[in-house]
Protein backbone atom coordinates (compact mmCIF):
# COMPACT_ATOMS: atom_id res chain seq x y z
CA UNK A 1 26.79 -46.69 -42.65
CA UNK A 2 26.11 -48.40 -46.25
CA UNK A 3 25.08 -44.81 -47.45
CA UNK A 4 28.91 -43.62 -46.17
CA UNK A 5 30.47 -46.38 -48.17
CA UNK A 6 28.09 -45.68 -51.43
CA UNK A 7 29.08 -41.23 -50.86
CA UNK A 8 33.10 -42.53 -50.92
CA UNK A 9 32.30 -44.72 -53.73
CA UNK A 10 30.47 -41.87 -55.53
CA UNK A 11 32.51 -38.84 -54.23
CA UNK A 12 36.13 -40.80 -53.49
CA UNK A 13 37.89 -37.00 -54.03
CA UNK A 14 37.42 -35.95 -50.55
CA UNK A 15 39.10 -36.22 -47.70
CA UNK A 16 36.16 -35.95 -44.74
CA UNK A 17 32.55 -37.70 -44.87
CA UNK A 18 29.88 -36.05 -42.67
CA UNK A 19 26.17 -37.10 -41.93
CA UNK A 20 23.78 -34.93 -40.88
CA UNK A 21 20.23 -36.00 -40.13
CA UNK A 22 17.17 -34.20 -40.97
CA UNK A 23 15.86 -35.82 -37.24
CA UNK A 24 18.09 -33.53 -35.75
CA UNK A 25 16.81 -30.11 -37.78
CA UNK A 26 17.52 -28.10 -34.44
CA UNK A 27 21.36 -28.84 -34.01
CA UNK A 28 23.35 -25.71 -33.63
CA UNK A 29 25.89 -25.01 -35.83
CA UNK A 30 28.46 -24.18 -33.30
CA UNK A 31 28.57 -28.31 -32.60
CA UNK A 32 28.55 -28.70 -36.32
CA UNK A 33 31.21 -26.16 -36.61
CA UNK A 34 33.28 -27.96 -32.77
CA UNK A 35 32.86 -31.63 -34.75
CA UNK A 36 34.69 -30.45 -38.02
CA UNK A 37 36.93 -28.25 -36.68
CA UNK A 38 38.44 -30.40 -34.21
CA UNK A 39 38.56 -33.31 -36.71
CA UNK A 40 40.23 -31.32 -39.91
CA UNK A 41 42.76 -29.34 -37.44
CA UNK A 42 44.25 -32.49 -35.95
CA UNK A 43 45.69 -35.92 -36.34
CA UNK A 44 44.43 -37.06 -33.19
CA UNK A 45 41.16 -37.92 -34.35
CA UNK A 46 39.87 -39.58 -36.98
CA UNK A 47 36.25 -39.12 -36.57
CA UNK A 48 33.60 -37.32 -34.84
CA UNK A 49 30.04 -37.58 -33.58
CA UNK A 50 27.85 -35.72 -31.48
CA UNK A 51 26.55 -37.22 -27.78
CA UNK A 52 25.02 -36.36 -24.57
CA UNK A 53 26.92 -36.26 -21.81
CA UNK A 54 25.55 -38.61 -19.16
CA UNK A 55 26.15 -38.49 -15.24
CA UNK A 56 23.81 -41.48 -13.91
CA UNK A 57 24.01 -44.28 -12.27
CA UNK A 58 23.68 -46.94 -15.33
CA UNK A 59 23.53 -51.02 -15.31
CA UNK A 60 23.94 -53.73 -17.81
CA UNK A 61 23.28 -57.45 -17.25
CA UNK A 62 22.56 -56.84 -13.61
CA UNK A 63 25.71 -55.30 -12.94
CA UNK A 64 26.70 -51.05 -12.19
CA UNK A 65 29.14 -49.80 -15.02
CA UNK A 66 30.18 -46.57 -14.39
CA UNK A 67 30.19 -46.97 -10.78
CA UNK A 68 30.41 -48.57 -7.19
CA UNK A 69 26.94 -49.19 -5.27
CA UNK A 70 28.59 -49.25 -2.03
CA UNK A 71 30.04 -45.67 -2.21
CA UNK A 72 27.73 -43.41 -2.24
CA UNK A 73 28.78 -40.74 -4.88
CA UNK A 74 27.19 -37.90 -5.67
CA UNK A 75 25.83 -37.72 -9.87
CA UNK A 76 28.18 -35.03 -10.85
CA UNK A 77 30.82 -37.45 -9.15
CA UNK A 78 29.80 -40.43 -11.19
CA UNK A 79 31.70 -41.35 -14.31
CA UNK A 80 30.17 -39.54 -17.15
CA UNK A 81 28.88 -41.78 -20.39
CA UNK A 82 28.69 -40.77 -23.67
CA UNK A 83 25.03 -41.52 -25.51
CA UNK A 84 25.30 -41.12 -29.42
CA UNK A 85 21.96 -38.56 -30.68
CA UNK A 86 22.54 -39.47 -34.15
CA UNK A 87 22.26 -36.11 -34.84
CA UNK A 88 25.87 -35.34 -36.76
CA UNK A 89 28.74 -38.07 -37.72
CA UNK A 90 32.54 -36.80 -39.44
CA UNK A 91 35.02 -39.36 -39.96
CA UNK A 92 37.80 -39.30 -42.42
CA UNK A 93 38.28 -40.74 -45.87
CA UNK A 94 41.54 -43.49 -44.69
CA UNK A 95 39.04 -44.55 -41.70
CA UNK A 96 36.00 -44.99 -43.45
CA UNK A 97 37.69 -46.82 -46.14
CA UNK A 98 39.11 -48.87 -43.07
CA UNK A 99 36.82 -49.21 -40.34
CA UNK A 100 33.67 -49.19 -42.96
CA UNK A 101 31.63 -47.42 -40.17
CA UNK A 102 30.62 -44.09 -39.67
CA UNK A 103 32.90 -44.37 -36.16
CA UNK A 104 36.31 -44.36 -36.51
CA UNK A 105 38.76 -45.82 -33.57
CA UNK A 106 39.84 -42.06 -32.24
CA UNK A 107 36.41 -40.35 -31.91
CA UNK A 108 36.03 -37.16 -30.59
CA UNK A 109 32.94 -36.45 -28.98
CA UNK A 110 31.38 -33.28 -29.27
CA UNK A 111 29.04 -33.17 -26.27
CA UNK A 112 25.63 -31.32 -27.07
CA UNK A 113 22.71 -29.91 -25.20
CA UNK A 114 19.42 -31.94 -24.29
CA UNK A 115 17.58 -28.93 -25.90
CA UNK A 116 19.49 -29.57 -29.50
CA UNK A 117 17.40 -32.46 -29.44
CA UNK A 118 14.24 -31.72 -27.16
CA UNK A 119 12.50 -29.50 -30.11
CA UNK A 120 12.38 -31.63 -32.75
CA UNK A 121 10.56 -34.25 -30.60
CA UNK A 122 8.33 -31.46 -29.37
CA UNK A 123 7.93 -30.26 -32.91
CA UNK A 124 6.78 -33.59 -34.27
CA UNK A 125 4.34 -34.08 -31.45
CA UNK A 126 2.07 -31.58 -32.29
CA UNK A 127 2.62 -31.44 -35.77
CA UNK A 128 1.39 -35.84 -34.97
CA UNK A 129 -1.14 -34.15 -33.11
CA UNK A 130 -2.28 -31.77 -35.41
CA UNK A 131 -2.81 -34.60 -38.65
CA UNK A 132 -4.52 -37.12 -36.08
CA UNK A 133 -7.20 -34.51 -35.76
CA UNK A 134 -7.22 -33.94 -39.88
CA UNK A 135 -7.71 -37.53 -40.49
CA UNK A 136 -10.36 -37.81 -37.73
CA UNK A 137 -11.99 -34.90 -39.33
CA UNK A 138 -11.94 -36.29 -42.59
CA UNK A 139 -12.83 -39.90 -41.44
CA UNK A 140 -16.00 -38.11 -40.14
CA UNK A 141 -16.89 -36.33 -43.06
CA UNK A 142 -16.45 -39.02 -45.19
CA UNK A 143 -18.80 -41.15 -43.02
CA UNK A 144 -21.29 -38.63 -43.06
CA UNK A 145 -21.22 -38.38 -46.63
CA UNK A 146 -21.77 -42.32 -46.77
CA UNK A 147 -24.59 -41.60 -44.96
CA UNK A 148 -25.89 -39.12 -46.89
CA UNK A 149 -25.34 -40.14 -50.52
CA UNK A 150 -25.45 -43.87 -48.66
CA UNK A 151 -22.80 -45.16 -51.11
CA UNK A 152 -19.76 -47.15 -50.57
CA UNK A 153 -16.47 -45.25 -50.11
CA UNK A 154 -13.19 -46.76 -49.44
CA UNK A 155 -10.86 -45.27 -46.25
CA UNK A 156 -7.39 -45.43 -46.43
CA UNK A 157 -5.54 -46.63 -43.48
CA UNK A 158 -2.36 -44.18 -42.46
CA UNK A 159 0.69 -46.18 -41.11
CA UNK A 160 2.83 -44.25 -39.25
């Protein structure tokens, strides 16, 4: 949000703010394209943001939300919530400036796939994968040459 504010600051000439982020790399750009249409062709919006539609049974502080225990419903039948991927975010110069959040008070929601987001996580797993072997391999070499040349050589620790 403080990076929206510093972009209007920066950039005040235009009239739409979006954020895209580089954790959601596999986004297609027909919801890119559905979020900024919809906002820039009407008034009845004033921001956008990409979600996944949800159709579970969800609780909060012990109590059902989006529905009633003792009807049975079927899922598809069940109130559908909207969970935010922080994937894509639009809003509009007058709301930002207002509202000072990347959410406006008329959102539309532009509903996305599971798989949008599904291959970035599966991307970043092995490419984890792949360095945690690297390191290990290097780790061992570098203890081996210890050995060897039985000097003293400092290992860095990754953080990640």
């Amino acid at each position: 949000m403080i990076y929206l504010i510093i972009i209007l600051k920066d950039f005040p000439e235009y009239d739409y703010y979006i954020q895209l982020f580089a954790t959601a790399p596999c986004l297609q750009d027909d919801s890119i394209r559905d979020c900024f249409n919809t906002l820039t062709s009407s008034e009845k919006y004033d921001s956008c943001f990409t979600a996944l539609k949800r159709n579970r049974s969800y609780w909060f502080n012990y109590l059902p939300i989006n529905y009633r225990p003792e009807i049975l419903q079927r899922s598809q039948d069940i109130t559908s919530l909207a969970e935010e991927t922080t994937g894509l975010y639009e809003i509009s110069k007058d709301s930002l400036k207002k509202y000072r959040c990347r959410i406006g008070s008329r959102p539309y929601i532009s509903y996305v796939f599971f798989k949008q987001l599904i291959l970035i996580w599966r991307k970043i797993s092995k490419l984890q994968k792949s360095l945690e072997v690297c390191i290990r391999d290097i780790i061992d070499r570098i203890n081996f040459l210890k050995k060897i040349f039985d000097f003293p050589i400092k290992i860095f620790r990754f953080l990640y």
